[in-house]
Protein backbone atom coordinates (compact mmCIF):
# COMPACT_ATOMS: atom_id res chain seq x y z
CA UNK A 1 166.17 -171.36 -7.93
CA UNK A 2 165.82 -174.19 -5.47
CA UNK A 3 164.96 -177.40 -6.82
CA UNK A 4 163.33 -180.10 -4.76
CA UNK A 5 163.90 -184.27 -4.90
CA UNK A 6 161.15 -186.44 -3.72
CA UNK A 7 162.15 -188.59 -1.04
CA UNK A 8 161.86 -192.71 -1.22
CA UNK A 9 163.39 -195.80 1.14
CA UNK A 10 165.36 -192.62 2.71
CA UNK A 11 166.75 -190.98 -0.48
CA UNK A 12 166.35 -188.30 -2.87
CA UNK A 13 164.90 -189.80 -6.24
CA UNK A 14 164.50 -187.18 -9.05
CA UNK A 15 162.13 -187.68 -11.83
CA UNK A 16 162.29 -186.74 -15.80
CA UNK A 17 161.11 -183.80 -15.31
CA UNK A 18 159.62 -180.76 -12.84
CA UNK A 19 157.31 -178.33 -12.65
CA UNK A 20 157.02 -175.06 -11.07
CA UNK A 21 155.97 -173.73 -7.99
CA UNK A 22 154.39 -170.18 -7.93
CA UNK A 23 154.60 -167.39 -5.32
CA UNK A 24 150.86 -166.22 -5.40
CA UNK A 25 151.74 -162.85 -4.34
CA UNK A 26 153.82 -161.99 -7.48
CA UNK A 27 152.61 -164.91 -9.63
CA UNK A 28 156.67 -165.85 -10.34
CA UNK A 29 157.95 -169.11 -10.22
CA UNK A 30 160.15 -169.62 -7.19
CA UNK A 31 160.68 -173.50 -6.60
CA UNK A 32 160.59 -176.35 -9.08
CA UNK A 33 159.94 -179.56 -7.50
CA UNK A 34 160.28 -183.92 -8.80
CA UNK A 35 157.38 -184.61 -11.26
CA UNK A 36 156.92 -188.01 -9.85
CA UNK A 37 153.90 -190.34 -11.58
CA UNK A 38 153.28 -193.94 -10.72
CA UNK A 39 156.04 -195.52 -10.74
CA UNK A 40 157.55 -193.90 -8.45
CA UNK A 41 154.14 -194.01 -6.34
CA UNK A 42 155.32 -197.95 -6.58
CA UNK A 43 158.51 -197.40 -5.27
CA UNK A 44 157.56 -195.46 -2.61
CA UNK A 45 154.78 -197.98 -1.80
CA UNK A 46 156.94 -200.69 -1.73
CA UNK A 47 159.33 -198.93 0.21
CA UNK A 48 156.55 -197.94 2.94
CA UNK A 49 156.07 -202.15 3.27
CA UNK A 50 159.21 -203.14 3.61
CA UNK A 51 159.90 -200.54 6.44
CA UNK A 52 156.50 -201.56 7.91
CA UNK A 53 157.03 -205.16 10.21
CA UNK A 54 160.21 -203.13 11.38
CA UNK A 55 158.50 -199.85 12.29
CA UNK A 56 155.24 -201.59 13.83
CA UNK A 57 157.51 -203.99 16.01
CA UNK A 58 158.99 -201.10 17.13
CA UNK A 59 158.24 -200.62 21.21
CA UNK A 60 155.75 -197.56 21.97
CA UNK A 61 158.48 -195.69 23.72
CA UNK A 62 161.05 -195.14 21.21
CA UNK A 63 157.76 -194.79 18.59
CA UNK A 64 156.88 -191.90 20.87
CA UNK A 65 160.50 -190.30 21.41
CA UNK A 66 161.15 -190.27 17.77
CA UNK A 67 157.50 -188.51 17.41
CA UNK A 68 158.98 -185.86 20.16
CA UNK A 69 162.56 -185.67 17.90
CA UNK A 70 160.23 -184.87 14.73
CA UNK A 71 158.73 -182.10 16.53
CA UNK A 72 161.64 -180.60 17.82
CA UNK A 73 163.02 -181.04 14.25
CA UNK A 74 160.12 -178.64 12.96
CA UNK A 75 161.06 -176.23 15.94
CA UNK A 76 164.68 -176.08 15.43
CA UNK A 77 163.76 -175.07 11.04
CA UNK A 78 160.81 -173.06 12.20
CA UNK A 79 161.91 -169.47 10.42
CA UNK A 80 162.77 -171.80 7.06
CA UNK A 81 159.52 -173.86 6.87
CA UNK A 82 157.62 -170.04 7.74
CA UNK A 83 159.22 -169.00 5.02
CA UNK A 84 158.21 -171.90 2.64
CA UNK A 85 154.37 -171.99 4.08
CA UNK A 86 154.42 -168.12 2.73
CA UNK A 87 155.84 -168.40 -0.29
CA UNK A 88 153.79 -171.10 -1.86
CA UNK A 89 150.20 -170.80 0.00
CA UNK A 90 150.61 -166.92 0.17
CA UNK A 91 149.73 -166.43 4.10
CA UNK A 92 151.48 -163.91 6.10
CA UNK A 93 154.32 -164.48 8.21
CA UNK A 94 152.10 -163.31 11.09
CA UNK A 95 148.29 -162.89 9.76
CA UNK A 96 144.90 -161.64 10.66
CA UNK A 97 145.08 -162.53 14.21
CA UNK A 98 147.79 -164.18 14.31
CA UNK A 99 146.52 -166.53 11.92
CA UNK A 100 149.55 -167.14 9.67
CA UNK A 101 152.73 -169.10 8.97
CA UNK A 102 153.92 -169.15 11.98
CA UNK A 103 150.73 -170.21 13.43
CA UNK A 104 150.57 -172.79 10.40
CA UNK A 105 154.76 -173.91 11.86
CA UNK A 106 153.74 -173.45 15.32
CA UNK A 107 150.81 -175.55 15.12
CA UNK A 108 152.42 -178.06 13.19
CA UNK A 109 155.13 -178.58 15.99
CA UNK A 110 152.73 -178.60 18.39
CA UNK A 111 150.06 -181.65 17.04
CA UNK A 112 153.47 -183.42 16.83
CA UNK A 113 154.19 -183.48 20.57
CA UNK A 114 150.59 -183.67 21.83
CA UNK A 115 150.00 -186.35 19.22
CA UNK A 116 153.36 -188.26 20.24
CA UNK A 117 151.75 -188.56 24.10
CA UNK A 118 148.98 -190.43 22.99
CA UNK A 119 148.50 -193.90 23.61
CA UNK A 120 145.74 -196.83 22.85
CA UNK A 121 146.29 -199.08 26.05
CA UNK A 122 144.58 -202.58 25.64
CA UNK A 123 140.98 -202.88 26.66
CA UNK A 124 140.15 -205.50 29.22
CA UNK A 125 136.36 -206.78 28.17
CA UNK A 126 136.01 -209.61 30.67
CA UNK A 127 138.34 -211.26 33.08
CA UNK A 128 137.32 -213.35 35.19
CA UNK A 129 137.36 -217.81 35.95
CA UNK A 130 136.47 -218.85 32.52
CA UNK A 131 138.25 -216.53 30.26
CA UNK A 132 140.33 -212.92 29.97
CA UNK A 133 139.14 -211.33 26.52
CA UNK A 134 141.41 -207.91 25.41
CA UNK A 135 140.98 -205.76 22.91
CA UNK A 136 144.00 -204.27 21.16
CA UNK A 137 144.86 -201.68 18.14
CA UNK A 138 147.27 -202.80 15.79
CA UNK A 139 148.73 -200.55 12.95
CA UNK A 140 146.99 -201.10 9.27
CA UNK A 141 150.15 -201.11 7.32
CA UNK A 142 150.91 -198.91 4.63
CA UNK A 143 148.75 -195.08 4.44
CA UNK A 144 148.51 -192.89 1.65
CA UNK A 145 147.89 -189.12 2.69
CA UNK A 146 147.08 -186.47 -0.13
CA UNK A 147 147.17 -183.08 1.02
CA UNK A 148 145.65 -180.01 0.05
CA UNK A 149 147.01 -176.33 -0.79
CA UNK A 150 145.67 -174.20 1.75
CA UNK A 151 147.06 -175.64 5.08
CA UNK A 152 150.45 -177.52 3.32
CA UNK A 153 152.43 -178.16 6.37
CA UNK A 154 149.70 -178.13 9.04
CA UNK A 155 147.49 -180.58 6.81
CA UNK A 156 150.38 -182.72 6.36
CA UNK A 157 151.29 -183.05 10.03
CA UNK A 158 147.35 -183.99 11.07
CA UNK A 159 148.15 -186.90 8.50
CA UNK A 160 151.62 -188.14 9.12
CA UNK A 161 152.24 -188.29 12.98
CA UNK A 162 149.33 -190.17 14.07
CA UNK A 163 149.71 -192.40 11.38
CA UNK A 164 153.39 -193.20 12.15
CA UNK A 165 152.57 -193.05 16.19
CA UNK A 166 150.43 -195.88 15.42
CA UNK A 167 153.06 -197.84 13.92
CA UNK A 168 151.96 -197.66 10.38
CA UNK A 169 153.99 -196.29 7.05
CA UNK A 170 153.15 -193.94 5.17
CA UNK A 171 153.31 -191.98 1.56
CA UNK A 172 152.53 -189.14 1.37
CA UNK A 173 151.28 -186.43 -2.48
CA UNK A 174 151.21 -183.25 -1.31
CA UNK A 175 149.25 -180.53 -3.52
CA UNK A 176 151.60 -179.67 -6.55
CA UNK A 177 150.75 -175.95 -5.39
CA UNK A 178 152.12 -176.33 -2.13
CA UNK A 179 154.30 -178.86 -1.78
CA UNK A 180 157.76 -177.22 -0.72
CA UNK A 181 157.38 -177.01 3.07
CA UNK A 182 155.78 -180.87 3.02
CA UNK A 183 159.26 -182.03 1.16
CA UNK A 184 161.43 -180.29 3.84
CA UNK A 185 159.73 -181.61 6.48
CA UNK A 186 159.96 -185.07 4.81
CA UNK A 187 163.41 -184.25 4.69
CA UNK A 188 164.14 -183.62 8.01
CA UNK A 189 161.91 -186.36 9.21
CA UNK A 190 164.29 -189.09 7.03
CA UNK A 191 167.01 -187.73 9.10
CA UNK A 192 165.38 -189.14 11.85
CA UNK A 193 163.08 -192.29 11.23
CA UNK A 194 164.33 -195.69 9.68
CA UNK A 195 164.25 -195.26 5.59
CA UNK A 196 161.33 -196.28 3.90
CA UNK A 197 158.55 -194.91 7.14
CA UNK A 198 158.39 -191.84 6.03
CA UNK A 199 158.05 -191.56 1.78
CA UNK A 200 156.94 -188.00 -0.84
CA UNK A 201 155.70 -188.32 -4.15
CA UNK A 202 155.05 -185.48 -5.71
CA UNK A 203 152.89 -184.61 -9.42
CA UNK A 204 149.52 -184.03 -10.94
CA UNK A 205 146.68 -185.32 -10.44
CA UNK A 206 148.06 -189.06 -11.88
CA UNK A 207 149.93 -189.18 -9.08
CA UNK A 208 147.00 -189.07 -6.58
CA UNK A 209 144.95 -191.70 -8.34
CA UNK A 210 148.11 -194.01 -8.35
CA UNK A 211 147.94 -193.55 -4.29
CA UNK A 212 144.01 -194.49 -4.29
CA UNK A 213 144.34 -197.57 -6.05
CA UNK A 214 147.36 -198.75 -5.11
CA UNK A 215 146.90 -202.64 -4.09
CA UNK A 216 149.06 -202.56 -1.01
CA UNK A 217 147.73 -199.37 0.61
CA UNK A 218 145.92 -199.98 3.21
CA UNK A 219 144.13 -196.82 4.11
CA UNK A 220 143.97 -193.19 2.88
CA UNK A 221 143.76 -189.93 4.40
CA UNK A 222 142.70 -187.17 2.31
CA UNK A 223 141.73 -183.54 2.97
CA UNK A 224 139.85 -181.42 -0.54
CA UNK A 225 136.84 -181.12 -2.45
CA UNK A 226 133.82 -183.29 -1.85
CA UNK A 227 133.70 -184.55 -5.51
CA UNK A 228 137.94 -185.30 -5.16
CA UNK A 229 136.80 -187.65 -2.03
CA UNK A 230 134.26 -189.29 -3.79
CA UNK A 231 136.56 -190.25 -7.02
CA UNK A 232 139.21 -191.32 -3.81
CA UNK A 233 136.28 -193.58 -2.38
CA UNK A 234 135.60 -195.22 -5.64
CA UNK A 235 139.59 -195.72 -6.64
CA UNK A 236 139.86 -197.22 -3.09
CA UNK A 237 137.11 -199.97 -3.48
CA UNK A 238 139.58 -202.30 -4.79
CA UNK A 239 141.29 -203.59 -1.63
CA UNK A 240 138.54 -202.12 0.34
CA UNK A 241 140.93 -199.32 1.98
CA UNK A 242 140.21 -197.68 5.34
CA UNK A 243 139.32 -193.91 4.78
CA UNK A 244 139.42 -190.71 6.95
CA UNK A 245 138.06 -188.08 3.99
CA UNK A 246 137.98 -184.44 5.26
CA UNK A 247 135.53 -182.63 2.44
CA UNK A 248 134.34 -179.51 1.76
CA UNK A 249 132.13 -177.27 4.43
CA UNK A 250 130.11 -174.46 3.68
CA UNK A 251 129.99 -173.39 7.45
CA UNK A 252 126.58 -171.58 8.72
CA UNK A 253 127.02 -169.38 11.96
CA UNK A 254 123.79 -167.93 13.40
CA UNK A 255 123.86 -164.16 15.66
CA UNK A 256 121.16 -164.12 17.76
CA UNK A 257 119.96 -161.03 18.94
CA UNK A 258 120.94 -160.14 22.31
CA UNK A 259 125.12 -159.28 21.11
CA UNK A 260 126.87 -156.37 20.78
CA UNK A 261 127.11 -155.93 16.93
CA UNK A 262 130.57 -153.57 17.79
CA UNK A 263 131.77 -156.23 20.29
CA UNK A 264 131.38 -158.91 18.25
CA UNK A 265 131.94 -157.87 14.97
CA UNK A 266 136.08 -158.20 14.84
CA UNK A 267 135.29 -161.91 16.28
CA UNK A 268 133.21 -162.64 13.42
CA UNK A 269 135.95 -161.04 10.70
CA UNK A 270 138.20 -162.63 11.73
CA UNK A 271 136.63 -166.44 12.06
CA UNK A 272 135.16 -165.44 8.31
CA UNK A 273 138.33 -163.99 6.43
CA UNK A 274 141.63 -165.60 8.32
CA UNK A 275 143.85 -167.50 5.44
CA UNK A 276 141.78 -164.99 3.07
CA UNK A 277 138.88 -167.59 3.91
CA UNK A 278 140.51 -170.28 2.75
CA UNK A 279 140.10 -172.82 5.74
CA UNK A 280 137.51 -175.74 5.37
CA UNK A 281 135.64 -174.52 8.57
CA UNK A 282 135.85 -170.93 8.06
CA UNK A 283 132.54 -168.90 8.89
CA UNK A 284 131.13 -169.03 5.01
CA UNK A 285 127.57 -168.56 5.52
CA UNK A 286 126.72 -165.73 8.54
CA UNK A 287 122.83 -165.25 9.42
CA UNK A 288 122.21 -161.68 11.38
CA UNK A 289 118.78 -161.16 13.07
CA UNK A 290 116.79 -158.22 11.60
CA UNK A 291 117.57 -156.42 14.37
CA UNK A 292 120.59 -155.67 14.37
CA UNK A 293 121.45 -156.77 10.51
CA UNK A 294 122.81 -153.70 9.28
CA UNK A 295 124.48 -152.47 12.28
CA UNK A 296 126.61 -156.14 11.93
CA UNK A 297 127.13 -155.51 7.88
CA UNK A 298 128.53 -152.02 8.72
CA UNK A 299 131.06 -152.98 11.59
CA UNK A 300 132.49 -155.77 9.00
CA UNK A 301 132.11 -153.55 6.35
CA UNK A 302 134.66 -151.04 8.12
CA UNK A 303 137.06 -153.94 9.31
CA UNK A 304 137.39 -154.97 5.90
CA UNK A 305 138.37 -151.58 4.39
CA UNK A 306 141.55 -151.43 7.35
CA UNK A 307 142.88 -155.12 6.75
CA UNK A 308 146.04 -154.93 5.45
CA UNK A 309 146.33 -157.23 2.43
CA UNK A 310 149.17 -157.77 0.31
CA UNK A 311 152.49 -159.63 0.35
CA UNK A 312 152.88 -162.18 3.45
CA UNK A 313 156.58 -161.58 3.37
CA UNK A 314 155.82 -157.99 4.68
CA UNK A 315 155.56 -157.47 8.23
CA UNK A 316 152.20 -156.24 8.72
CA UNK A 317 150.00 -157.71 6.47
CA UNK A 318 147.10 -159.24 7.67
CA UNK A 319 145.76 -160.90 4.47
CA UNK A 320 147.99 -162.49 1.59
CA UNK A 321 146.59 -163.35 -2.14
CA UNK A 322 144.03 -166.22 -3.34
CA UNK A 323 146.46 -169.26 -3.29
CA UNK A 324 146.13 -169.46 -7.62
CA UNK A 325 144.11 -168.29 -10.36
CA UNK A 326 141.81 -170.46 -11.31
CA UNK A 327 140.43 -170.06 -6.92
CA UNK A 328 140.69 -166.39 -7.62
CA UNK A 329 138.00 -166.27 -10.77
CA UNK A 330 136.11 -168.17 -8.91
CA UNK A 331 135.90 -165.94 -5.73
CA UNK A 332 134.79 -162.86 -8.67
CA UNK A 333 132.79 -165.27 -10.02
CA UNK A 334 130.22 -165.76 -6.84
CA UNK A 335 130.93 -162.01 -6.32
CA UNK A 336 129.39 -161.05 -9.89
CA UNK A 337 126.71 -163.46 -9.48
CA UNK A 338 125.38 -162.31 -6.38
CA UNK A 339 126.04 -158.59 -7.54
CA UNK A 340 123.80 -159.55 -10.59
CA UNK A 341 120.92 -161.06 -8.06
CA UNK A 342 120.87 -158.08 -5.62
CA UNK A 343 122.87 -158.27 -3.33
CA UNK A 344 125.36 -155.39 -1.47
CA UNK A 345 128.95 -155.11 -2.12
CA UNK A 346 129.85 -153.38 1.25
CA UNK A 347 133.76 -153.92 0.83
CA UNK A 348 136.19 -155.05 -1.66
CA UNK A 349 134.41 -156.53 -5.08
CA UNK A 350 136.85 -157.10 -7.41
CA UNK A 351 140.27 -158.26 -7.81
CA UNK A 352 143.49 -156.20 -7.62
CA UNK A 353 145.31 -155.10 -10.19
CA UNK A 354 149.19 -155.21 -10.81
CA UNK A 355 150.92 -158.79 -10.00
CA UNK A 356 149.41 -161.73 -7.80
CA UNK A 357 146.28 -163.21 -6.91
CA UNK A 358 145.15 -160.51 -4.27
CA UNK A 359 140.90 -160.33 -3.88
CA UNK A 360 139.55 -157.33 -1.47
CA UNK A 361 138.01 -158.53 1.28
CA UNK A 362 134.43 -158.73 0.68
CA UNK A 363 131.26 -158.06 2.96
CA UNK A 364 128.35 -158.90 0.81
CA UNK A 365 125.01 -158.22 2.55
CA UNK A 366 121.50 -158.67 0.96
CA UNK A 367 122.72 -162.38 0.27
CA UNK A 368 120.39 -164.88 0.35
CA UNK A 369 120.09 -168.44 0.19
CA UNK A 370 119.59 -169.77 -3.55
CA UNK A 371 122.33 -167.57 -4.44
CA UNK A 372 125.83 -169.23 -5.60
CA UNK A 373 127.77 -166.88 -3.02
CA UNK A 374 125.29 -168.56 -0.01
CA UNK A 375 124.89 -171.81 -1.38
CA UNK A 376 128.16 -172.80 -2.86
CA UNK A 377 131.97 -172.73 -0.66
CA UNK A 378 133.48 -169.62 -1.56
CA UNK A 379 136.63 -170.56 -0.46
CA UNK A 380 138.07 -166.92 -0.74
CA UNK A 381 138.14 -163.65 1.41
CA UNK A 382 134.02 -163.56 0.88
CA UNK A 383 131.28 -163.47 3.35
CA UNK A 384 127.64 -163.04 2.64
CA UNK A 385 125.32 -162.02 5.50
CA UNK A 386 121.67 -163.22 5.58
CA UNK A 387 118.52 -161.96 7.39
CA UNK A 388 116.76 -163.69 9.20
CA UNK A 389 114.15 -163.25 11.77
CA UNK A 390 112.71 -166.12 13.15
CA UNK A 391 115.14 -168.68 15.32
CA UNK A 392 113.53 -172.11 14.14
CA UNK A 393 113.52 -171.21 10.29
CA UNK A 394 117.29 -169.91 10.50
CA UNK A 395 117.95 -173.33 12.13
CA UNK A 396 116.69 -175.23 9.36
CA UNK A 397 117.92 -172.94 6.34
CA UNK A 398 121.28 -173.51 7.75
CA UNK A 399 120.84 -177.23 7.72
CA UNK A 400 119.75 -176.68 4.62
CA UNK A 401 123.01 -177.65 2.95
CA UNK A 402 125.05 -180.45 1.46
CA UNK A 403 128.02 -179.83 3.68
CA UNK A 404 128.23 -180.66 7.61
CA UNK A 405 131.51 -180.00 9.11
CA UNK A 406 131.20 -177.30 11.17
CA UNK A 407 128.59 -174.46 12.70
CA UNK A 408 128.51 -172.05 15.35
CA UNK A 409 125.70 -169.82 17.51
CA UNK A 410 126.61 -166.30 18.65
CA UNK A 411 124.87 -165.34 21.65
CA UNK A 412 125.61 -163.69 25.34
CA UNK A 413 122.96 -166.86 26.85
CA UNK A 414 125.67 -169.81 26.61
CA UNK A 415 122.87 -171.83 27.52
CA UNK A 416 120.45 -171.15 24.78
CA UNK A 417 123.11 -170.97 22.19
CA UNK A 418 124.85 -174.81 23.21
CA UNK A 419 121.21 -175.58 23.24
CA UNK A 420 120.99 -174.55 19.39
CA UNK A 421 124.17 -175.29 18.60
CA UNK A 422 123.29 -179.28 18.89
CA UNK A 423 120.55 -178.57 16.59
CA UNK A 424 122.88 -177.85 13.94
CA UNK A 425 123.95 -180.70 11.33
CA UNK A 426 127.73 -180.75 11.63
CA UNK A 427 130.48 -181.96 13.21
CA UNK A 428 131.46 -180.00 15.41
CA UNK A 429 129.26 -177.23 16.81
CA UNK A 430 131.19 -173.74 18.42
CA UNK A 431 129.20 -170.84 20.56
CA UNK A 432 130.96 -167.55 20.37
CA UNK A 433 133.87 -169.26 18.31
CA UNK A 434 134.34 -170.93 15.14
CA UNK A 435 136.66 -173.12 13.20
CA UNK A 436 139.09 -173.63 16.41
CA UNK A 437 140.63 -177.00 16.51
CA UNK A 438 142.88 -178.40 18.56
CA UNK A 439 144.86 -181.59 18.86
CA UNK A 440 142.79 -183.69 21.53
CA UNK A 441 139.40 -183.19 20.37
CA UNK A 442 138.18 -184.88 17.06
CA UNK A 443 137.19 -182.98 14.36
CA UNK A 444 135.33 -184.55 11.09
CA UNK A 445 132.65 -183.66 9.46
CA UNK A 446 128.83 -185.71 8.60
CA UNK A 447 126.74 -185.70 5.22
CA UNK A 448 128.73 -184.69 2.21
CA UNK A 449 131.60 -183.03 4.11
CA UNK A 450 133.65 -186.33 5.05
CA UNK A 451 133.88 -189.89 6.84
CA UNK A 452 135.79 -190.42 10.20
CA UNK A 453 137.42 -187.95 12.39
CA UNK A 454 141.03 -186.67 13.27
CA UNK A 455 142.70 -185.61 16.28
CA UNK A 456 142.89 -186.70 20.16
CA UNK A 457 142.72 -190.36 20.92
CA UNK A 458 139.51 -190.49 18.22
CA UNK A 459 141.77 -189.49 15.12
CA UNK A 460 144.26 -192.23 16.57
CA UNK A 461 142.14 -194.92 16.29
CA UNK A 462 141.37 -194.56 13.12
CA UNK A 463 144.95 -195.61 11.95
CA UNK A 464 144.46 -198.86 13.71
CA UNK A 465 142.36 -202.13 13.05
CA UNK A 466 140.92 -204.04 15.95
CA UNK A 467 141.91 -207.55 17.16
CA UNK A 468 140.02 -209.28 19.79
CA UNK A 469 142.20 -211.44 21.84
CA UNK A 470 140.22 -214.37 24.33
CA UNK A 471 142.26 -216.60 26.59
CA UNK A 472 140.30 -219.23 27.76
CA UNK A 473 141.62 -220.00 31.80
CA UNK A 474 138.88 -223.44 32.28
């Protein structure tokens, strides 16, 4: 069984002790990895600021050709880190659409190289007789990313490059569920970058904490639950850290009337249930007009029953399992609940039985808002479909939520649905699309689903600090 170090100032460290990693499509143990807690979260730390005057003094060009080398890196182990991303998150190698490992790998490798072509020039505010004022971005120093379990690699690259392209450090917890492709990429990144840029600590919970109120972290960048980013937030008050929180979303997408429920039914699977609905802004909450309600239910209904679900390691399967357990009873919980208040099980329902964490996809119609399944993130291969008749009503029930990061409208009139789609409290707003992100537009979320934004030149900036240079010329 593979074992896996942590990696500080450019070396393995090992800890006391380990713990395991599980494959959630057999539920066996196929990784143990460094049970790291805050000491080492010191070491790292300290590591991070010693490497940090050298790495921000660093010019921009070799900053950006070692950001190219890291991505070529990921290119070059692409079939290993696949591998990895499967066994521990439970994806497929090639996924519902296409909307797998390798997507997670190929992704990955390619934030890295559009990320590493970025730049922040200086900022000219006034030049003239009397005075030339700039404005430039310097690095913050030291950044603490904690990562979640249901994007590990992809998550982890958002975090990392524009962070180092910037010129900061960083040290990065990666989900103790997930944290075997994250390691080998840290790995393979220390064979590039000085020692100490690029630090892992992995553990519990203890280990996070240690990251949020470290003293001589400068910023965090997390990606979880709404109440995890909140405890963050307070931990962080103590040196007043910069934040970039990506929360929880409980995504609304409205159909209007005039599409093709046939046509557009596959689109709307698939945007609902790829990573088994386990993607911050997957479609979680879709409201169908009267109209055409059940003839929308059925089509996903029938998609459901012909996804192939089972292990991601077996060419062909669409769906994997629920990434553990405890995410698992959850998902039956909502399921039961809404069963108990009404609702239609169209597809799937229950668990599977036999070994892993596999959940039948799961059309639920009849849902309504009020009910857990509606209301709360499922975070599962789950969608509920709502009535609703009236445009201006459906608006506001779907702002009607805690969450804001992202929404969509379905309609053939572009024009009407961009219209609505600005009317919609999130952060970013999709028509015939949803949850597609890519690396040069920012992405964030408003209310209770985050602070700040990542990607493009936006998600840049927020690794730097400002500093407002004026030469006076009198």
């Amino acid at each position: 069984m593979q074992v896996f170090d942590m990696i500080i100032n450019g070396k393995p460290v090992r800890a006391g002790s380990t713990f395991d990693v599980v494959n959630p499509a057999t539920g066996e143990v196929f990784a143990r990895v460094q049970a790291g807690d805050a000491s080492h979260v010191d070491q790292a730390v300290a590591a991070a600021r010693a490497a940090f005057p050298g790495w921000s003094r660093t010019p921009d060009a070799e900053r950006k050709r070692l950001m190219h080398a890291l991505g070529a890196a990921l290119e070059a182990h692409m079939p290993e880190l696949m591998e990895l991303v499967t066994k521990e998150a439970g994806k497929p190698l090639g996924g519902l659409n296409g909307v797998g490992s390798g997507m997670e790998v190929g992704g990955a490798i390619a934030w890295t190289h559009v990320t590493a072509d970025l730049e922040l020039p200086v900022e000219v505010i006034q030049d003239n007789d009397d005075a030339r004022i700039e404005v430039h971005r310097k690095p913050l120093g030291v950044v603490g990313s904690i990562t979640p379990w249901n994007w590990p690699l992809m998550i982890a690259i958002w975090h990392v490059i524009p962070a180092l392209r910037a010129g900061n450090t960083v040290v990065i917890k990666p989900s103790g569920m997930t944290p075997t492709a994250t390691i080998r990429f840290v790995e393979l990144a220390n064979a590039i970058l000085p020692p100490g840029v690029l630090n892992i600590v992995t553990g519990e919970s203890g280990v996070g904490s240690a990251i949020a109120k470290h003293p001589d972290i400068n910023k965090i960048v997390f990606t979880g639950s709404t109440p995890t980013g909140k405890n963050i937030m307070q931990n962080a008050a103590g040196n007043l850290k910069r934040l970039t929180l990506e929360l929880g979303g409980n995504d609304a997408g409205i159909v209007l009337p005039d599409v093709d429920p046939k046509a557009i039914a596959p689109k709307l699977f698939g945007v609902g249930f790829h990573n088994n609905g386990q993607t911050c802004a997957c479609l979680k909450r879709l409201y169908v007009h009267d109209s055409i309600y059940e003839k929308v239910c059925a089509e996903l209904a029938r998609i459901a029953k012909e996804t192939v679900v089972g292990d991601g390691l077996v060419e062909g399967t669409e769906l994997g399992p629920v990434q553990n357990k405890a995410q698992l009873d959850f998902v039956q919980e909502l399921v039961e609940d809404a069963r108990a208040h009404g609702a239609r099980i169209l597809s799937g329902g229950k668990a599977r039985s036999g070994g892993g964490f596999f959940f039948e996809p799961t059309v639920i119609a009849d849902a309504k808002d009020g009910m857990r399944v509606v209301d709360e993130e499922q975070f599962g291969p789950v969608l509920p479909v709502i009535r609703y008749s009236d445009i201006e009503e459906v608006i506001a029930r779907a702002n009607n939520n805690e969450n804001g990061l992202g929404g969509s409208i379905w309609s053939k009139d572009h024009a009407k649905a961009a219209e609505l789609a600005l009317r919609l409290e999130c952060g970013t707003a999709w028509v015939n699309e949803h949850g597609a992100v890519q690396p040069d537009a920012p992405f964030g979320g408003v209310k209770q689903s985050g602070l700040g934004v990542e990607f493009g030149r936006y998600g840049l900036e927020e690794y730097t600090s400002i500093q407002t240079l004026k030469i006076m010329k009198a």
